[in-house]
N, C-alpha and C. Protein backbone atom coordinates (compact mmCIF):
# COMPACT_ATOMS: atom_id res chain seq x y z
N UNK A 1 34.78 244.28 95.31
CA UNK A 1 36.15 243.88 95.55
C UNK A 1 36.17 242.43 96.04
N UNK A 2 37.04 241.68 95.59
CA UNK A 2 37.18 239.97 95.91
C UNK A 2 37.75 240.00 97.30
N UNK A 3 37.28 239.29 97.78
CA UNK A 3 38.19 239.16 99.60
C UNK A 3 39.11 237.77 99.53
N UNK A 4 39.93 238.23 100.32
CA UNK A 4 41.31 236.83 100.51
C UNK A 4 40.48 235.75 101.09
N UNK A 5 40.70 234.91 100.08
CA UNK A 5 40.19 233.69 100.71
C UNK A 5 41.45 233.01 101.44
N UNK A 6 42.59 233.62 101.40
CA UNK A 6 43.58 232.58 102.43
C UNK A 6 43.41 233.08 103.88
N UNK A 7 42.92 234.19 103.76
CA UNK A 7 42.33 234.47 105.78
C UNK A 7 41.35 234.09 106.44
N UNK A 8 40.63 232.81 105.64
CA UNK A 8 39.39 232.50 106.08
C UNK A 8 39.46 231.07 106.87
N UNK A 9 40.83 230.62 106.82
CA UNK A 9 41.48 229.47 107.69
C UNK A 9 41.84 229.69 109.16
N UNK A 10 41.25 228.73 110.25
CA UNK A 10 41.88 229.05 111.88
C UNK A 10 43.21 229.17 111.78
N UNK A 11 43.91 230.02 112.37
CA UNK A 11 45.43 229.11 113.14
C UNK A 11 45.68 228.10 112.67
N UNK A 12 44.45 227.19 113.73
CA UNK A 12 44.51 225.97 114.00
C UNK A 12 44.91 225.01 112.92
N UNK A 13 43.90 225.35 111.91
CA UNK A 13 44.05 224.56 110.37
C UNK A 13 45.44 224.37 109.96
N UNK A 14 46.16 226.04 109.77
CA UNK A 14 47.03 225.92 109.58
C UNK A 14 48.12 225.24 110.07
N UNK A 15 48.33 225.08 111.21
CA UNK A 15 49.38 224.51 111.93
C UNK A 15 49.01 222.91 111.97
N UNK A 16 47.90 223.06 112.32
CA UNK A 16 47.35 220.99 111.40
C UNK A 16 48.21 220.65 110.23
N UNK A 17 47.78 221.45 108.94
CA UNK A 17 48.68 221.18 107.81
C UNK A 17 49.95 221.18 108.02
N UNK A 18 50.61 221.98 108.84
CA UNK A 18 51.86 222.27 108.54
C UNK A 18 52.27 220.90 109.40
N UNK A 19 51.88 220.23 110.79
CA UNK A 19 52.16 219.25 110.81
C UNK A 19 52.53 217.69 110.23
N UNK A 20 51.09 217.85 109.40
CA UNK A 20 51.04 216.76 108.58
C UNK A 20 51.94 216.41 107.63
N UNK A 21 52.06 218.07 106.87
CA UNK A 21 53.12 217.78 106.18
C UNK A 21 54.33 217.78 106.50
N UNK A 22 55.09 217.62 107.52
CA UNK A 22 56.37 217.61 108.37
C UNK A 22 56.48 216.07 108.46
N UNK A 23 55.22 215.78 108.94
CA UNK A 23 55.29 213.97 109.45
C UNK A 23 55.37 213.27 108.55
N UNK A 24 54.69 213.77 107.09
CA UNK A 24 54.63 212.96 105.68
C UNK A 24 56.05 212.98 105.82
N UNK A 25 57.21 214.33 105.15
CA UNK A 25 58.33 214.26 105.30
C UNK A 25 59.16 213.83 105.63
N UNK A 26 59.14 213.45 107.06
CA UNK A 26 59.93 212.68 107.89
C UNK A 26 59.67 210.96 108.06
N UNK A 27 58.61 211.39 107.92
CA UNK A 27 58.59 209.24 107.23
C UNK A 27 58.70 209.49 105.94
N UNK A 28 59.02 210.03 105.05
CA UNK A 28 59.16 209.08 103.87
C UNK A 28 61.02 209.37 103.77
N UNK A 29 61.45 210.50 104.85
CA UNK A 29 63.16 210.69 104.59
C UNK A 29 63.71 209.24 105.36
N UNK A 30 62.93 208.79 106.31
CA UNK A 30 63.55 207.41 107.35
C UNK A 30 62.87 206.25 105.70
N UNK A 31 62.46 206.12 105.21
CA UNK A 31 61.83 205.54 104.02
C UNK A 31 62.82 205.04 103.33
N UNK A 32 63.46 206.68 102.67
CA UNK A 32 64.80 206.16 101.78
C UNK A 32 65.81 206.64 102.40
N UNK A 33 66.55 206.21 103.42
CA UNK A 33 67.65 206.72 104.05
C UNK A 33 68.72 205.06 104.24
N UNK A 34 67.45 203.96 104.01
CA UNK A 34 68.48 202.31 103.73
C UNK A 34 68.62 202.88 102.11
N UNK A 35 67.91 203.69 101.41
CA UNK A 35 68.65 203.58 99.80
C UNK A 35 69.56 204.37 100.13
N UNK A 36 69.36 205.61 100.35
CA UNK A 36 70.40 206.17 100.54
C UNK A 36 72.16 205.72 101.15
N UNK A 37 71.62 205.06 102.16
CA UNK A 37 73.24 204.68 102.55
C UNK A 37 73.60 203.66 102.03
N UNK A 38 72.99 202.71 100.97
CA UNK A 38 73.24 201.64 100.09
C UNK A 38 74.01 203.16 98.53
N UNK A 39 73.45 203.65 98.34
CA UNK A 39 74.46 204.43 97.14
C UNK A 39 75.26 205.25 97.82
N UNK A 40 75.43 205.49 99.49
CA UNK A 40 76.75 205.88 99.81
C UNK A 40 77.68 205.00 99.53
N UNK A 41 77.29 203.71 100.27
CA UNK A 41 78.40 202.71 100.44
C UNK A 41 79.29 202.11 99.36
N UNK A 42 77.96 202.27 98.01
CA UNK A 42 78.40 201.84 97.26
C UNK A 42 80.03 203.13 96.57
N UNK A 43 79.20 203.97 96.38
CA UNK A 43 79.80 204.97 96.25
C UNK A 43 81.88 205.45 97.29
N UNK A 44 81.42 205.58 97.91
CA UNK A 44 82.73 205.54 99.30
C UNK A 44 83.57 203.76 98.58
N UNK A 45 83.15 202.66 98.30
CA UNK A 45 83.73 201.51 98.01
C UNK A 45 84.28 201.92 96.43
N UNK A 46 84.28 202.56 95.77
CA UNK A 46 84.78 202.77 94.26
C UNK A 46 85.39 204.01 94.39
N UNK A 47 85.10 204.67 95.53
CA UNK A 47 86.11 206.09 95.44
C UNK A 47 87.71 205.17 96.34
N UNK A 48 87.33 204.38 97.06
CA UNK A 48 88.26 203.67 97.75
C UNK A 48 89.23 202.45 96.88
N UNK A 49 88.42 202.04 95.45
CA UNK A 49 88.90 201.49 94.68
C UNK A 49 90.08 202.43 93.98
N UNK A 50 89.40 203.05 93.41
CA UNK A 50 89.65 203.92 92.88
C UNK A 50 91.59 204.63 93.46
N UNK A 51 91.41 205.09 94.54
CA UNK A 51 92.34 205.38 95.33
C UNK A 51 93.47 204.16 95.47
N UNK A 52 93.28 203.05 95.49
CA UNK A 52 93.95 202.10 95.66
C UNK A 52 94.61 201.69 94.59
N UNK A 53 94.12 201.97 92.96
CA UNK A 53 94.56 201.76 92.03
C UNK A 53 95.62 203.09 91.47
N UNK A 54 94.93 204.21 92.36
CA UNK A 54 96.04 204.89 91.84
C UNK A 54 97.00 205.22 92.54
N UNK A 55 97.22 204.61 93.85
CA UNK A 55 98.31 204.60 94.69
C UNK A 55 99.39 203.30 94.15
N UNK A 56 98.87 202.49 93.66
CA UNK A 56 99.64 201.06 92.81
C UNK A 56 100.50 201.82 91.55
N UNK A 57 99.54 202.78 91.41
CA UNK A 57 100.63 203.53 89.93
C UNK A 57 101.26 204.18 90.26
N UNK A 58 100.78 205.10 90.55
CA UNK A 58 102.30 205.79 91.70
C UNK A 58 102.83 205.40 92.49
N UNK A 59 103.10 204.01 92.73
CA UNK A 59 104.06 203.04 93.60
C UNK A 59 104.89 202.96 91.89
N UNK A 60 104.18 202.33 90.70
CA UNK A 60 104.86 201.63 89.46
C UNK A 60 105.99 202.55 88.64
N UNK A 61 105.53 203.93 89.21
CA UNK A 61 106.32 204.92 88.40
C UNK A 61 107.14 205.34 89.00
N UNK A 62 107.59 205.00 90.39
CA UNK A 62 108.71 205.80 91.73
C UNK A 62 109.89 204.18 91.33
């Protein structure tokens, strides 16, 4: 019979990895979070266009 090789890891190991990969995570989310709020801004500025042009038409048609 084959034995689990995933029980052959400490705790310890595990919770190592699971760190590491948390910290990778979290620096690379602070990484792209200036892109990110550069395609909010951009984004929020054309929904705001947007709104402004169609409040001008429904000013043109009253």
């Amino acid at each position: 019979m084959r034995e689990n090789l995933s029980t052959l890891r400490r705790p310890s190991d595990i919770i190592n990895d699971m760190f590491r990969y948390a910290f990778h995570a979290a620096s690379s989310a602070v990484a792209d979070a200036p892109k990110a709020a550069a395609f909010l801004a951009a984004h929020a500025e054309a929904a705001a266009a947007e709104a402004a042009a169609a409040a001008l038409l429904d000013g043109a048609r009253s």
